[in-house]
Protein backbone atom coordinates (compact mmCIF):
# COMPACT_ATOMS: atom_id res chain seq x y z
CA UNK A 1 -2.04 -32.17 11.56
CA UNK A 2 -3.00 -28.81 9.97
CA UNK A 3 -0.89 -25.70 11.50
CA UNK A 4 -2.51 -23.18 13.15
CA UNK A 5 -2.01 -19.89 13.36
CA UNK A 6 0.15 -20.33 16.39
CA UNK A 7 2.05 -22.37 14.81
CA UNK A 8 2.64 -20.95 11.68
CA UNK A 9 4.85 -22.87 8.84
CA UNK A 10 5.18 -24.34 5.25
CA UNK A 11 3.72 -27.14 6.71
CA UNK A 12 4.46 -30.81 5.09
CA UNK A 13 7.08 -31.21 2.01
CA UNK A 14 4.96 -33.34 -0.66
CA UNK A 15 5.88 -34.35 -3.88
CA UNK A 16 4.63 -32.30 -6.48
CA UNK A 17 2.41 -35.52 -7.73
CA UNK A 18 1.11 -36.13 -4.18
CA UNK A 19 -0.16 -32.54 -3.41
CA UNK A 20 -3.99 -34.03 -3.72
CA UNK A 21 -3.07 -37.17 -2.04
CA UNK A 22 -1.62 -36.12 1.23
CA UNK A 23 -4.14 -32.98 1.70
CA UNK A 24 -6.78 -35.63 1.63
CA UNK A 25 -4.98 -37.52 4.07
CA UNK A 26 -4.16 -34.52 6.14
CA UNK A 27 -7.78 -33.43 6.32
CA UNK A 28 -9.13 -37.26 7.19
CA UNK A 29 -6.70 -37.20 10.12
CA UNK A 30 -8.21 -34.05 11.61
CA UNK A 31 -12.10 -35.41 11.03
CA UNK A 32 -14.48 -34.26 13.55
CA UNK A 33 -12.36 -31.50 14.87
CA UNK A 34 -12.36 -29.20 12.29
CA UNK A 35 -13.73 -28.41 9.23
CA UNK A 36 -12.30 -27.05 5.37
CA UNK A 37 -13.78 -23.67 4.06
CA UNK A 38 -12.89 -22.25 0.51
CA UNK A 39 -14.78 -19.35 -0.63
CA UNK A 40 -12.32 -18.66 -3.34
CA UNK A 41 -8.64 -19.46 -4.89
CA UNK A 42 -5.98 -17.08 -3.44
CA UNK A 43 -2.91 -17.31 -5.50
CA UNK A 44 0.53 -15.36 -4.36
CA UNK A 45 3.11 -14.47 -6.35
CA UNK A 46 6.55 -13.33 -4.91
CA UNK A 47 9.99 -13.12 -6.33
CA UNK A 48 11.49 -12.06 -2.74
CA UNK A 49 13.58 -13.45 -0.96
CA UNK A 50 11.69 -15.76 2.38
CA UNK A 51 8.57 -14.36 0.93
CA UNK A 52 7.08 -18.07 1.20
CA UNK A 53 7.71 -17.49 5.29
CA UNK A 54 6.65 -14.28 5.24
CA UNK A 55 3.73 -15.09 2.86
CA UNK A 56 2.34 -17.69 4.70
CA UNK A 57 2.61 -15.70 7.78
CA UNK A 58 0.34 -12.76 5.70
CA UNK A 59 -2.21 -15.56 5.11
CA UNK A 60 -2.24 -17.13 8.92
CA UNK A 61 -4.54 -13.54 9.16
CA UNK A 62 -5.69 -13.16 6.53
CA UNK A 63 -7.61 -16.38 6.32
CA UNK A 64 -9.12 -15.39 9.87
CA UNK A 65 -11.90 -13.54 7.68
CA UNK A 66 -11.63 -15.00 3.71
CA UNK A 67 -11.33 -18.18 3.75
CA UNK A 68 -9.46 -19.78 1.04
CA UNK A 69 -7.43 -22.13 -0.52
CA UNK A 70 -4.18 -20.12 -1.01
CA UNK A 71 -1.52 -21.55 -3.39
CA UNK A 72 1.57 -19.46 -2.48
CA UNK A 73 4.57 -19.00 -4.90
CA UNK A 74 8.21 -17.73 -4.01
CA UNK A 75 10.09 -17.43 -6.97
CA UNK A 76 13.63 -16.77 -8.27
CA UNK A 77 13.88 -16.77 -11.98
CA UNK A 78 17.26 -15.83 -12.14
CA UNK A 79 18.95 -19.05 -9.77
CA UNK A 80 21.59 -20.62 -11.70
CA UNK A 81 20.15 -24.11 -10.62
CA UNK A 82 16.54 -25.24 -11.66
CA UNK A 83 14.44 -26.11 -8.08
CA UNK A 84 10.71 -26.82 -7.84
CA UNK A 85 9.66 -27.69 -4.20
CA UNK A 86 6.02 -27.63 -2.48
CA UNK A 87 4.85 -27.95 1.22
CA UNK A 88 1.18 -28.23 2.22
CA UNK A 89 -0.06 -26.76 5.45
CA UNK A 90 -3.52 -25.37 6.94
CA UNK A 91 -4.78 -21.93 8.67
CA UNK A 92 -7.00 -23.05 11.15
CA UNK A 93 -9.10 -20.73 13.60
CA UNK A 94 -12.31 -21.38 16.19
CA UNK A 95 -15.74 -20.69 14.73
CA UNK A 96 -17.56 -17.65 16.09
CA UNK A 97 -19.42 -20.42 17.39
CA UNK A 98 -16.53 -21.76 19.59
CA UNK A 99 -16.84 -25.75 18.91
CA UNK A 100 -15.06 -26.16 15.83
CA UNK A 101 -11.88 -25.12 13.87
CA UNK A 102 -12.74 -23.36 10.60
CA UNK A 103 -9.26 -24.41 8.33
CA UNK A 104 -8.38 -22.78 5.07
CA UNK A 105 -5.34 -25.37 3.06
CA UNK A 106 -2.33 -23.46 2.06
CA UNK A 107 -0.08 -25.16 -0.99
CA UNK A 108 3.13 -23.58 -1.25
CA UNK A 109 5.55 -23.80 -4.11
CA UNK A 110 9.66 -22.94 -4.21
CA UNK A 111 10.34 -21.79 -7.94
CA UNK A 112 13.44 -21.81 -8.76
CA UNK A 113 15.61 -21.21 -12.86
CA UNK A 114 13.53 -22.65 -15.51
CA UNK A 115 11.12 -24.31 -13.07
CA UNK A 116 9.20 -21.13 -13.21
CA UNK A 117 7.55 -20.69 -16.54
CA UNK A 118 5.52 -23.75 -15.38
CA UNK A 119 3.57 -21.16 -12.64
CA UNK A 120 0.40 -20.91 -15.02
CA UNK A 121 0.64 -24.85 -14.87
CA UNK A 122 0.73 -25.36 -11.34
CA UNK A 123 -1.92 -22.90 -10.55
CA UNK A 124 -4.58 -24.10 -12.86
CA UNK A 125 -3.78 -27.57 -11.56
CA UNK A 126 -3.96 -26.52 -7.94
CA UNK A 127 -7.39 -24.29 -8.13
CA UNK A 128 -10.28 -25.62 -5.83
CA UNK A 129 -13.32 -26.53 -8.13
CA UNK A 130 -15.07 -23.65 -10.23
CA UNK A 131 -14.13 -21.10 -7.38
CA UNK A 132 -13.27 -17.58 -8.33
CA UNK A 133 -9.42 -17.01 -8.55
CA UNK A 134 -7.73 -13.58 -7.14
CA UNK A 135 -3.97 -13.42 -7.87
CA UNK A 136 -2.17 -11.07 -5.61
CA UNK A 137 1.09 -10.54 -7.63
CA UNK A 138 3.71 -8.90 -5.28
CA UNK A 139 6.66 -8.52 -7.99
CA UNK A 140 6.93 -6.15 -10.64
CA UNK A 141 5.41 -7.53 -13.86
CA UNK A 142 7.46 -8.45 -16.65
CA UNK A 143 7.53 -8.93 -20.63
CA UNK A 144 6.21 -11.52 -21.80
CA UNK A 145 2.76 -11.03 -20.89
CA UNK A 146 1.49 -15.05 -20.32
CA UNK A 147 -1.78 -15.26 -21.96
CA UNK A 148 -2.69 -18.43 -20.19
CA UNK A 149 -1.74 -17.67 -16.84
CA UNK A 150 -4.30 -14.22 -17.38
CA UNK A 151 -7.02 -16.22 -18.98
CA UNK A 152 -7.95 -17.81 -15.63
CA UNK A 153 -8.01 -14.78 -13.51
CA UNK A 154 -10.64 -12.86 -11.98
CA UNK A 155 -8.83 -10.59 -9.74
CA UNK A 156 -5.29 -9.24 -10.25
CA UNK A 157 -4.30 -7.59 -6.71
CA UNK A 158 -1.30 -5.77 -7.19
CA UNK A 159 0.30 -2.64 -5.66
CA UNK A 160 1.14 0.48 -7.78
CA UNK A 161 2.66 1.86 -4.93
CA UNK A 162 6.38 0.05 -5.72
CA UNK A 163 6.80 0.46 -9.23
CA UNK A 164 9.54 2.22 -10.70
CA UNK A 165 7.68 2.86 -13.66
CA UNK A 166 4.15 3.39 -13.24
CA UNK A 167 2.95 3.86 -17.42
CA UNK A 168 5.28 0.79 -18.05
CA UNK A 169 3.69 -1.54 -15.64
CA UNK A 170 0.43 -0.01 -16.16
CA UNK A 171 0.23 -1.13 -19.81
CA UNK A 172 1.92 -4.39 -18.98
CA UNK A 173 -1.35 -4.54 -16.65
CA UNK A 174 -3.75 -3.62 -19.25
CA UNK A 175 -1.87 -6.37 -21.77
CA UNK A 176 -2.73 -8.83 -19.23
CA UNK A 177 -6.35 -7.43 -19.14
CA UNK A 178 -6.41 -8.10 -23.04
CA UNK A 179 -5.51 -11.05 -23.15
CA UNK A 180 -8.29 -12.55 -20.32
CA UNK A 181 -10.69 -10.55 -23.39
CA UNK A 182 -11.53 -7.71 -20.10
CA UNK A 183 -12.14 -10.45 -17.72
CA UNK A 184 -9.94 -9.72 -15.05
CA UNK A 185 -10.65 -6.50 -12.37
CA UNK A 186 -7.39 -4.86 -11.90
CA UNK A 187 -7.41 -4.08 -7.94
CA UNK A 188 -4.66 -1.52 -7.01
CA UNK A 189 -3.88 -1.82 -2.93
CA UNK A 190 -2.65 1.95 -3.62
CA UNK A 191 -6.28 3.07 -4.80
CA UNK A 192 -7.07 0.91 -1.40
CA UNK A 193 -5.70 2.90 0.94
CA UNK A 194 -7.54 5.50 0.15
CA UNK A 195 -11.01 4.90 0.38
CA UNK A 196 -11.21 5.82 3.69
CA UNK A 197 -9.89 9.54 2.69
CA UNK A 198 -12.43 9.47 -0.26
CA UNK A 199 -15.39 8.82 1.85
CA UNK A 200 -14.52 11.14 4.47
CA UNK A 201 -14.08 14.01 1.66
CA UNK A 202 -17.08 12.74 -0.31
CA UNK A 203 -19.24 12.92 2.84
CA UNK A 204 -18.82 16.82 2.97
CA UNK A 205 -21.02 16.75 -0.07
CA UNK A 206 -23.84 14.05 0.60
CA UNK A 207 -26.44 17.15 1.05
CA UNK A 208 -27.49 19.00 -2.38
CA UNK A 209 -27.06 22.29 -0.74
CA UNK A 210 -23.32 22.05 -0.85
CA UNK A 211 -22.56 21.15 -4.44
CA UNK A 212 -22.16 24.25 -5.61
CA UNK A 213 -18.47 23.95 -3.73
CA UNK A 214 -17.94 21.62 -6.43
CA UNK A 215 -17.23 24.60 -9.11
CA UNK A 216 -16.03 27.02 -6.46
CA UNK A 217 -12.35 24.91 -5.31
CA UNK A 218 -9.98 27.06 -6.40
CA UNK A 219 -6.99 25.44 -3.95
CA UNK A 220 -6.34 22.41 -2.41
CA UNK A 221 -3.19 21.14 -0.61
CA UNK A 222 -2.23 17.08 0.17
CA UNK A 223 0.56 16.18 2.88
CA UNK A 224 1.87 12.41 1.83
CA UNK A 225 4.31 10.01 3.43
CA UNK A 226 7.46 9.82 2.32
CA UNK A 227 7.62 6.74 -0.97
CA UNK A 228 3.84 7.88 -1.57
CA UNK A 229 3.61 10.54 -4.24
CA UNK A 230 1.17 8.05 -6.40
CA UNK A 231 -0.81 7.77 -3.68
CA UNK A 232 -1.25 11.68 -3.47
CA UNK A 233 -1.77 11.56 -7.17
CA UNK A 234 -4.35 9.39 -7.60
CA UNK A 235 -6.34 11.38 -4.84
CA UNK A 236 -6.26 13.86 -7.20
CA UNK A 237 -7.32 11.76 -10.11
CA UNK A 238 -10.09 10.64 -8.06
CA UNK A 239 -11.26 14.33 -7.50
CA UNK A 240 -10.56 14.76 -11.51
CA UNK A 241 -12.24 11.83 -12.46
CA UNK A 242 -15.86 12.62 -10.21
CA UNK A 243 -15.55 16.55 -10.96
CA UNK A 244 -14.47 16.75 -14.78
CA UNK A 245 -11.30 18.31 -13.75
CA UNK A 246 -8.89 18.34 -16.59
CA UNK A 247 -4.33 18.41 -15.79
CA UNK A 248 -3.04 21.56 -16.76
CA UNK A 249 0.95 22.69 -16.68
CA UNK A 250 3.41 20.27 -17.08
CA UNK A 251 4.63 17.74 -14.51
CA UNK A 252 5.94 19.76 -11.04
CA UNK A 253 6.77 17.95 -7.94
CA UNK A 254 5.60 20.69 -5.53
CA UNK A 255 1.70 21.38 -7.34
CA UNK A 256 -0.56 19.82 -9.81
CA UNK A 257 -2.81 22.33 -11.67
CA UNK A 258 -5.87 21.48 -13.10
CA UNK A 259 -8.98 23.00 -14.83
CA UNK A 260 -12.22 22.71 -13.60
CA UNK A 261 -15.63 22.45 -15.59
CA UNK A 262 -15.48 25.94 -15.81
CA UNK A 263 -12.82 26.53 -16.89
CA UNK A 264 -10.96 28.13 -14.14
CA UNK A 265 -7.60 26.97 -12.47
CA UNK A 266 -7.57 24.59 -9.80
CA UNK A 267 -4.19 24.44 -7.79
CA UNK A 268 -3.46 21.51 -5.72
CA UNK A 269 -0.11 21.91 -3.87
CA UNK A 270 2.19 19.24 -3.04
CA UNK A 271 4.11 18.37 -0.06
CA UNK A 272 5.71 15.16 1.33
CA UNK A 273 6.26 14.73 5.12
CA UNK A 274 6.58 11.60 7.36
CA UNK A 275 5.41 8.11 6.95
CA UNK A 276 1.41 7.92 6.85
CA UNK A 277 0.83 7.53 3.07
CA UNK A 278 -2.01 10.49 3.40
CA UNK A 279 -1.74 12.44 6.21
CA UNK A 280 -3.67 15.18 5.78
CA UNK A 281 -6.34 16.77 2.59
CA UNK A 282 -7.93 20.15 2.59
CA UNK A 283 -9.61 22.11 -0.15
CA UNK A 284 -10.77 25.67 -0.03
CA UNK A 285 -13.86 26.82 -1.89
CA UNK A 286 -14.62 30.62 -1.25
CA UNK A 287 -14.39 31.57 2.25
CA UNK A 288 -15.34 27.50 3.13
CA UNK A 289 -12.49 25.57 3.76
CA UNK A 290 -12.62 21.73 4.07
CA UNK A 291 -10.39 19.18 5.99
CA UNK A 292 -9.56 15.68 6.48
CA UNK A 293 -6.28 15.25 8.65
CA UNK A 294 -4.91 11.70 10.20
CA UNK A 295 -5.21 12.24 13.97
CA UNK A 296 -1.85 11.69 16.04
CA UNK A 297 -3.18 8.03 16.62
CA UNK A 298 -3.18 7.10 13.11
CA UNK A 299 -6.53 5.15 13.37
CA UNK A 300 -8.88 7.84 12.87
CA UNK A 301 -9.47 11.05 10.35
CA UNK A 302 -10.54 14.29 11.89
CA UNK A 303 -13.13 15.57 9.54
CA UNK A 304 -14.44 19.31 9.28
CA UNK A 305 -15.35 22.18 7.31
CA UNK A 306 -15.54 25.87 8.20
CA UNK A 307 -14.81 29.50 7.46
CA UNK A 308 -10.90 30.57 7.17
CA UNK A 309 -9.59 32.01 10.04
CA UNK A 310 -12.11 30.10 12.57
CA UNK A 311 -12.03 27.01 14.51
CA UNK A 312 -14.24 24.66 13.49
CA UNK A 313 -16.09 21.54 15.05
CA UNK A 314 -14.06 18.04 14.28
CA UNK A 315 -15.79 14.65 14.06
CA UNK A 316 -14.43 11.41 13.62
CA UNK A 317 -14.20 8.99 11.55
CA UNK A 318 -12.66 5.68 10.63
CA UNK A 319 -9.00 6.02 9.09
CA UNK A 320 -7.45 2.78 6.99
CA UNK A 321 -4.09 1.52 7.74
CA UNK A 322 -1.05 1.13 5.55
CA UNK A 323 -1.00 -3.07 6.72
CA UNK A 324 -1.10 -5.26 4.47
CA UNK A 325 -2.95 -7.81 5.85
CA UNK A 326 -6.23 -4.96 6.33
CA UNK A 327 -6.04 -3.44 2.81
CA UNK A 328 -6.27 -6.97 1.56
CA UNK A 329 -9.11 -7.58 3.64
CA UNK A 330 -10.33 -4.88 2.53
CA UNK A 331 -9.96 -5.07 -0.83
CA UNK A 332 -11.52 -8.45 -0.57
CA UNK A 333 -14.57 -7.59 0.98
CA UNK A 334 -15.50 -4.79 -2.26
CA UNK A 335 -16.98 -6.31 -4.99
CA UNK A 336 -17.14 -4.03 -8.87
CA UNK A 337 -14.96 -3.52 -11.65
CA UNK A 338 -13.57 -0.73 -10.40
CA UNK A 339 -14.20 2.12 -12.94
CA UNK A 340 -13.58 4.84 -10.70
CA UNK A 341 -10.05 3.41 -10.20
CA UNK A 342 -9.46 3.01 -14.21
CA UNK A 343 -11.01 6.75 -14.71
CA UNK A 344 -8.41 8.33 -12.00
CA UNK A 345 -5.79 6.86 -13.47
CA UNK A 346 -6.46 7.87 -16.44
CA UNK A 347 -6.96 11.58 -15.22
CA UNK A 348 -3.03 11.64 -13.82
CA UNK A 349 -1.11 9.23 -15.67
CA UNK A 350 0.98 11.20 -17.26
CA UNK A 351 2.16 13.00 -13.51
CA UNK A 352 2.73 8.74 -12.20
């Protein structure tokens, strides 16, 4: 029977030849009592250790909103022994309707020595139909660039967040978006968590009447979590990219200065405190001074804007969490090819 989330596990151990046959037989048995949704191909790619356990776990969630059919990969390219295993399982969950169990098939895959330059083979041969693939590759990406494995992809999830290198992976990235001839949307689950910052800045601005701040920032000042400095960065790329801001001054791990359209200096100063990956934003243009701070909770953003020295009014506003499971939601409910995301990176790679 299919696991639920419950009773989360690999599931069944199938032969690699039998995957087809036994989910067949694993969806006749359950007949009536549930049913199989796939809205697209959900590939994971891991070379941690128990990330198929922890993985599957991720998914158990995750398939709550998206469903799928996931094909999860733990991997170990350096074992001394060659190993290829594969289990087949199912996340199953009650329709909003309440009569029926909504299941989304999981096959997982043990790669193990030499057994794992066949990955682009047993994803293509695993992929439901003509349904989009997204490949959420956990690992840091490595020469040489597979051109067949990119060819298929329409979504490469990763997270910039845990490279070492950010310009090396980066163009390892963009090799694998040459190779798929620009097909693939590079999603970043760094540039994720913060779109709920960039609204709630971007909202001080929806009226006409207060563009003119635009030219008039002359200091800004981000507080990050501790392991987040990209994160901080591409804020600022973000506010580079939309505002024509231009890097100015050399790398410096306590400011970034910039140049506005202008021409005049734009100081954004530095500091990293705590665990929330953005805890806190303000800019000052003039007398005007505007805020978006992580209330104590964690789950919402104070938002306001007022004169220096005063106290102004707060609202509230939604705040995204640093969970995995939620940025890949969301990241899975936006759609696009992500310009902004390419143009901010572009604005600050040489600080990442």
């Amino acid at each position: 029977m299919p696991v639920t989330a419950e009773t989360i596990s690999l599931g069944l151990p199938v032969a690699i030849d039998r995957i087809d046959r036994e989910l067949k037989k694993l969806w006749s048995e359950g007949e009536g009592a549930m049913t199989r949704a796939s809205l697209m191909n959900l590939a994971v790619y891991s070379e941690e250790p128990d990330s198929l356990n922890r993985n599957t776990q991720l998914l158990a969630r995750i398939t709550e909103n998206h469903a799928c059919r996931a094909i999860v990969i733990g991997a170990n390219p350096q074992a001394k022994n060659d190993r290829m295993e594969a289990w087949i399982s199912a996340h199953c969950h009650i329709s909003r309707a309440g009569t029926k169990r909504v299941c989304s098939e999981q096959i997982s895959f043990l790669l193990e020595g030499a057994t794992v330059k066949f990955l682009p083979s047993i994803v293509f041969s695993q992929l439901d139909s003509d349904l989009p693939l997204y490949l959420w590759w956990q690992s840091e990406f490595a020469e040489p660039m597979d051109a067949q494995l990119w060819s298929w992809i329409d979504r490469l999830i990763y997270d910039s967040q845990s490279w070492h290198d950010f310009n090396a992976q980066m163009r390892l990235v963009e090799t694998a978006q040459r190779e798929a001839k620009q097909r693939i949307v590079l999603c970043d689950l760094n540039w994720t968590r913060l779109v709920r910052f960039r609204l709630a800045f971007a909202q001080f601005f929806d009226h006409p009447g207060s563009h003119h701040h635009f030219r008039e920032i002359k200091h800004g000042s981000i507080i990050f979590g501790n392991g987040f400095r990209s994160t901080a960065i591409l804020f600022v790329g973000w506010l580079g990219a939309q505002l024509g801001w231009e890097i100015r001054g050399e790398k410096n791990s306590e400011k970034i200065e910039l140049e506005n359209s202008d021409g005049k200096t734009v100081r954004i100063q530095l500091q990293e405190k705590g665990d929330a990956p953005i805890a806190s934003f303000s800019a000052q243009s003039g007398e005007i001074e505007f805020q978006v701070i992580l209330a104590s909770g964690g789950d919402l953003l104070e938002v306001c804007r007022g004169k220096l020295g005063e106290t102004p009014a707060r609202q509230v506003l939604p705040s995204a969490e640093n969970d995995p499971v939620k940025l890949m939601s969301e990241e899975l409910m936006r759609g696009g090819p992500h310009h902004v995301y390419l143009r901010a990176v572009e604005k600050v790679r040489a600080l990442l």
